[in-house]
N, C-alpha and C. Protein backbone atom coordinates (compact mmCIF):
# COMPACT_ATOMS: atom_id res chain seq x y z
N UNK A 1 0.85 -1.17 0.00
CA UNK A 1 0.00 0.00 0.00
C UNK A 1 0.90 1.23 0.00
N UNK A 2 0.45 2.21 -0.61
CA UNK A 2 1.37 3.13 -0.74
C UNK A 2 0.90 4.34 -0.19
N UNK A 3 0.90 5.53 0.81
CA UNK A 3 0.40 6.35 0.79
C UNK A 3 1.24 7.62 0.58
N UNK A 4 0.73 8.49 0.78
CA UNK A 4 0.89 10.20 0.41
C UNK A 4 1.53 10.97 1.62
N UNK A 5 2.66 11.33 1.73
CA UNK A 5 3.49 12.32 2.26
C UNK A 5 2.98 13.81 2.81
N UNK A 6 2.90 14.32 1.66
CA UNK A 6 2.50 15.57 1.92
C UNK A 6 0.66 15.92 1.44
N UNK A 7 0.05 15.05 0.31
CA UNK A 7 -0.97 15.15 0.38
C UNK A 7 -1.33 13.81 0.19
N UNK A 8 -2.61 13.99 0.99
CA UNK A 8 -3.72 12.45 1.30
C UNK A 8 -4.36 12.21 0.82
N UNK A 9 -3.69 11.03 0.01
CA UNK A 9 -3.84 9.76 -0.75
C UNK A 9 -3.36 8.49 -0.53
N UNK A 10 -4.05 7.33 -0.82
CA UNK A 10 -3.77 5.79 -0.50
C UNK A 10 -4.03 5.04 -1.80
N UNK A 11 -3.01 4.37 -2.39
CA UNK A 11 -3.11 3.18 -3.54
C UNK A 11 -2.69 2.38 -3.13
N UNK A 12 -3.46 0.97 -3.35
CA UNK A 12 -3.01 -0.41 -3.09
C UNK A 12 -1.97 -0.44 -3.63
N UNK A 13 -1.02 -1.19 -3.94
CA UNK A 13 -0.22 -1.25 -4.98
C UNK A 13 -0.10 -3.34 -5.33
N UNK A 14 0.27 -3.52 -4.79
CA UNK A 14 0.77 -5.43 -4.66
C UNK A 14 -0.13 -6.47 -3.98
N UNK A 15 -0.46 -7.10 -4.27
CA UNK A 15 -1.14 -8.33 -3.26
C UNK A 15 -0.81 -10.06 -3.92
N UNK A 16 -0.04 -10.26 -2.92
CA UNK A 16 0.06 -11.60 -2.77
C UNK A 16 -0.93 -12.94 -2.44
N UNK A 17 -0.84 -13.86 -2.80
CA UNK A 17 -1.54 -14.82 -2.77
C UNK A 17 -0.96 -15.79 -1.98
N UNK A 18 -0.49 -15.89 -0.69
CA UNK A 18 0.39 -17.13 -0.14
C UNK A 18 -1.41 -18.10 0.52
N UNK A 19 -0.34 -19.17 0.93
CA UNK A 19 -0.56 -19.98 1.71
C UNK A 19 -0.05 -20.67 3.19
N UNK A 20 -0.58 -19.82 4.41
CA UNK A 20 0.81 -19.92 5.88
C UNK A 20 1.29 -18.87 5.50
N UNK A 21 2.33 -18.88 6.72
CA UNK A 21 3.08 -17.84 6.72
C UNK A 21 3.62 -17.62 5.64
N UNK A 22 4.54 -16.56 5.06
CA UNK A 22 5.37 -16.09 3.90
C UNK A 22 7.16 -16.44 5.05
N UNK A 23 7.93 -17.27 3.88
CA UNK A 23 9.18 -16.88 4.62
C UNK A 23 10.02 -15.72 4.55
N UNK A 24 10.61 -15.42 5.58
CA UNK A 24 11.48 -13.79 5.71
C UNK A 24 12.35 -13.32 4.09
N UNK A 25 12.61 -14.22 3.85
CA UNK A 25 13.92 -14.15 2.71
C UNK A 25 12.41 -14.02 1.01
N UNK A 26 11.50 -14.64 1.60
CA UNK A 26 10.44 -14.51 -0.01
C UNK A 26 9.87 -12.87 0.69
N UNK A 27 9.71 -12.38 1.82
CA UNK A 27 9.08 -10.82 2.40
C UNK A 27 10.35 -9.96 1.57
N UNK A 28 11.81 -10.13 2.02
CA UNK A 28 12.40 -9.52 1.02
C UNK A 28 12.67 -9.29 -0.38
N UNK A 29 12.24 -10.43 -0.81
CA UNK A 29 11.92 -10.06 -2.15
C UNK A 29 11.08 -9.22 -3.13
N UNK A 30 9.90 -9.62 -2.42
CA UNK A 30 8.52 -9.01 -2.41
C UNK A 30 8.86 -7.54 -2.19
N UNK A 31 9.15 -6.69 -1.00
CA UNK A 31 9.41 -5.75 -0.56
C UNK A 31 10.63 -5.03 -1.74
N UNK A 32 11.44 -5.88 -2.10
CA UNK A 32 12.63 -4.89 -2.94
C UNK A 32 11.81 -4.89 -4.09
N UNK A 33 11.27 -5.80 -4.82
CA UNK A 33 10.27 -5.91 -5.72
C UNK A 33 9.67 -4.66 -5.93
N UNK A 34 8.88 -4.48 -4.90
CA UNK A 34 7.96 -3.51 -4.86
C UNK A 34 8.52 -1.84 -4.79
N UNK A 35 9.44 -1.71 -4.31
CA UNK A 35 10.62 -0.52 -3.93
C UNK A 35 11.21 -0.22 -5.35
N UNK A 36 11.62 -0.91 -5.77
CA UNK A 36 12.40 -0.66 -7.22
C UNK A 36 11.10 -0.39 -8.29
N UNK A 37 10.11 -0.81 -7.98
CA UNK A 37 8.93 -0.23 -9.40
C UNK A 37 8.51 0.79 -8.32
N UNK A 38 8.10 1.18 -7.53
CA UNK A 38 7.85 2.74 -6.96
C UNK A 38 9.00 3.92 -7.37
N UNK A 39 10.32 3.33 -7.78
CA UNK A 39 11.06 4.02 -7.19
C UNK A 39 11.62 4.29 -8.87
N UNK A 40 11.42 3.20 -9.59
CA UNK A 40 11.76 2.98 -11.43
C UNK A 40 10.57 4.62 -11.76
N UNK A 41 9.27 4.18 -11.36
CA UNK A 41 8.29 5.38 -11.42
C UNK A 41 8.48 6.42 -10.96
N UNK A 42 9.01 6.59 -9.94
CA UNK A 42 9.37 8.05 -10.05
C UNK A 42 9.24 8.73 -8.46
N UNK A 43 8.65 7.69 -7.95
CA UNK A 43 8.45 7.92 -6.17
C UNK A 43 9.71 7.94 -5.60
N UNK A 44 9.47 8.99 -4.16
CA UNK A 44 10.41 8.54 -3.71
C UNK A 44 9.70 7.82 -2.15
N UNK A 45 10.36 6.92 -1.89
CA UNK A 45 10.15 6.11 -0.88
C UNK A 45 11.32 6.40 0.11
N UNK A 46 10.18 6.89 1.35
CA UNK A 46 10.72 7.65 2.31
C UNK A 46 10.79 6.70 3.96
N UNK A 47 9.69 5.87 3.59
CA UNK A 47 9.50 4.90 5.00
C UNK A 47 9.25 3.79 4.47
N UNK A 48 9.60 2.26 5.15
CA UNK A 48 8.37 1.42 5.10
C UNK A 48 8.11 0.70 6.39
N UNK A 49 6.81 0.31 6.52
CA UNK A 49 6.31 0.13 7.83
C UNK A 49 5.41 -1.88 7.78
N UNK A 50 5.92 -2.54 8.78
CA UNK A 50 5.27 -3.39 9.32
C UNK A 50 5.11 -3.83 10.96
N UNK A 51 4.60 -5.16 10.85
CA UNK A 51 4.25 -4.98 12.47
C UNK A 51 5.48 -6.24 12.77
N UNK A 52 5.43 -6.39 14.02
CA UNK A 52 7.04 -7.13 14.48
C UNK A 52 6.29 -8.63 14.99
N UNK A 53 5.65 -9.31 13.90
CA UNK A 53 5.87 -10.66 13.42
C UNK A 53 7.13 -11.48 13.00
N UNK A 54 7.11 -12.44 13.41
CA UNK A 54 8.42 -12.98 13.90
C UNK A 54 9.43 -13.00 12.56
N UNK A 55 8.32 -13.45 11.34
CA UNK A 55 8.57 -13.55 9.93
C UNK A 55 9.25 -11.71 9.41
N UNK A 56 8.26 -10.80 9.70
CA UNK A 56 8.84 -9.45 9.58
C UNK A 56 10.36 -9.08 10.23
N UNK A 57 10.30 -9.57 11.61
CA UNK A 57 11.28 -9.22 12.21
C UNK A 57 12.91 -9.42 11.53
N UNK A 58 12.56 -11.05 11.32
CA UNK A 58 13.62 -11.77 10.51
C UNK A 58 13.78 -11.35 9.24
N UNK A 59 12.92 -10.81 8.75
CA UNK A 59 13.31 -10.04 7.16
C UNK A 59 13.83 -8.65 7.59
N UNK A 60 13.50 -7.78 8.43
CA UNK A 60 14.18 -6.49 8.92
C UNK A 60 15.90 -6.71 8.92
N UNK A 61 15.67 -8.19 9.59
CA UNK A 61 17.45 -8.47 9.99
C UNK A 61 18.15 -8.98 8.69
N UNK A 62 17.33 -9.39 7.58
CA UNK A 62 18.26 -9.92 6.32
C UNK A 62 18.33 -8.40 5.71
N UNK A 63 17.55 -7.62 5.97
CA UNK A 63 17.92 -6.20 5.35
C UNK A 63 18.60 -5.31 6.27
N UNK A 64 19.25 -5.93 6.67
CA UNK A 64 20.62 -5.25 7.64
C UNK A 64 20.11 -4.24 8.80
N UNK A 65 18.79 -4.42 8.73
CA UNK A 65 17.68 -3.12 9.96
C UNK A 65 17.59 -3.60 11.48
N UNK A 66 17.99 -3.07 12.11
CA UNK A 66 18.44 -2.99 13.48
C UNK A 66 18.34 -1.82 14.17
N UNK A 67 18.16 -1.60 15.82
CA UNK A 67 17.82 -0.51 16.41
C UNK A 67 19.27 0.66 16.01
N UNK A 68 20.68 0.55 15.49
CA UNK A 68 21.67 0.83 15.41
C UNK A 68 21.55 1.40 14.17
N UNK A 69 21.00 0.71 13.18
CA UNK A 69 21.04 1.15 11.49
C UNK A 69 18.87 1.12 11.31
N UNK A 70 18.40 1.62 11.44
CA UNK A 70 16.99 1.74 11.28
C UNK A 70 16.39 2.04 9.91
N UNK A 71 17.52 1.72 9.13
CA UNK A 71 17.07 1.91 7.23
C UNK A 71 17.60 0.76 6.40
N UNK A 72 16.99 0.72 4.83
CA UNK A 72 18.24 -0.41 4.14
C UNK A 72 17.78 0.58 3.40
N UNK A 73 18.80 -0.16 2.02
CA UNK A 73 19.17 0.58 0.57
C UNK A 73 18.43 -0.11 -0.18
N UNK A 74 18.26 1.06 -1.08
CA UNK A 74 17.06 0.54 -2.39
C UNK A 74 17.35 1.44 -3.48
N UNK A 75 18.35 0.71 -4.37
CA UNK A 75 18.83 1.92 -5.96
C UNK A 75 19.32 3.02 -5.40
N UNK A 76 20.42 2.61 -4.15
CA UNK A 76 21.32 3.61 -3.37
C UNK A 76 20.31 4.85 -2.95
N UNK A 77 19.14 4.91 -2.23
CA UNK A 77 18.72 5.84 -1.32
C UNK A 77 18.38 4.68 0.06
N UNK A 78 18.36 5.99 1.13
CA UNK A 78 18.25 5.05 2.37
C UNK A 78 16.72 5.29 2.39
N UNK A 79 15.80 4.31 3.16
CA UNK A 79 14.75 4.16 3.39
C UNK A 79 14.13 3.66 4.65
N UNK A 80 13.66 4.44 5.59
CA UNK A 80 13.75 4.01 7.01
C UNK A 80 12.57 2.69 7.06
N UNK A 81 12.89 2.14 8.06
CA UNK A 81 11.96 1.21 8.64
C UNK A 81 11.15 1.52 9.98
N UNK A 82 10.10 0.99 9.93
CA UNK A 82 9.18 1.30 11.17
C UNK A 82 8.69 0.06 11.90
């Protein structure tokens, strides 16, 4: 889902079809996936936000995000995590 910065707006953007949980390492994919066509278009992506599911958590940590470094890289801009 994508929303609006400075003015308020919300577009879906992606929806997956799993079955069970999603593993951490297929969330990163998905997620850079999705970052690089926001970002190919012309957005800039300033945050991204999930909730601290065990599966989320563990994908925060394959994207190097920690209370120390609180962003990863995406087509060399930093992009915080929440």
């Amino acid at each position: 889902m994508l929303h609006g910065q400075c003015k308020k707006w919300t577009q879906p953007l992606a929806y997956y079809m799993i079955h069970g949980s999603t593993e951490s390492d297929v969330l990163v994919n998905f997620l850079m996936e999705v970052l690089d066509v926001c970002q190919n278009a012309g957005l800039e992506v300033i945050v991204t936000v999930c909730n601290i599911g065990a599966n989320n958590v563990k994908a925060l940590k394959l994207l190097g995000i920690s209370e120390n470094t609180p962003f990863s890289r995406c087509q060399d801009q930093e992009i915080a995590a929440k």
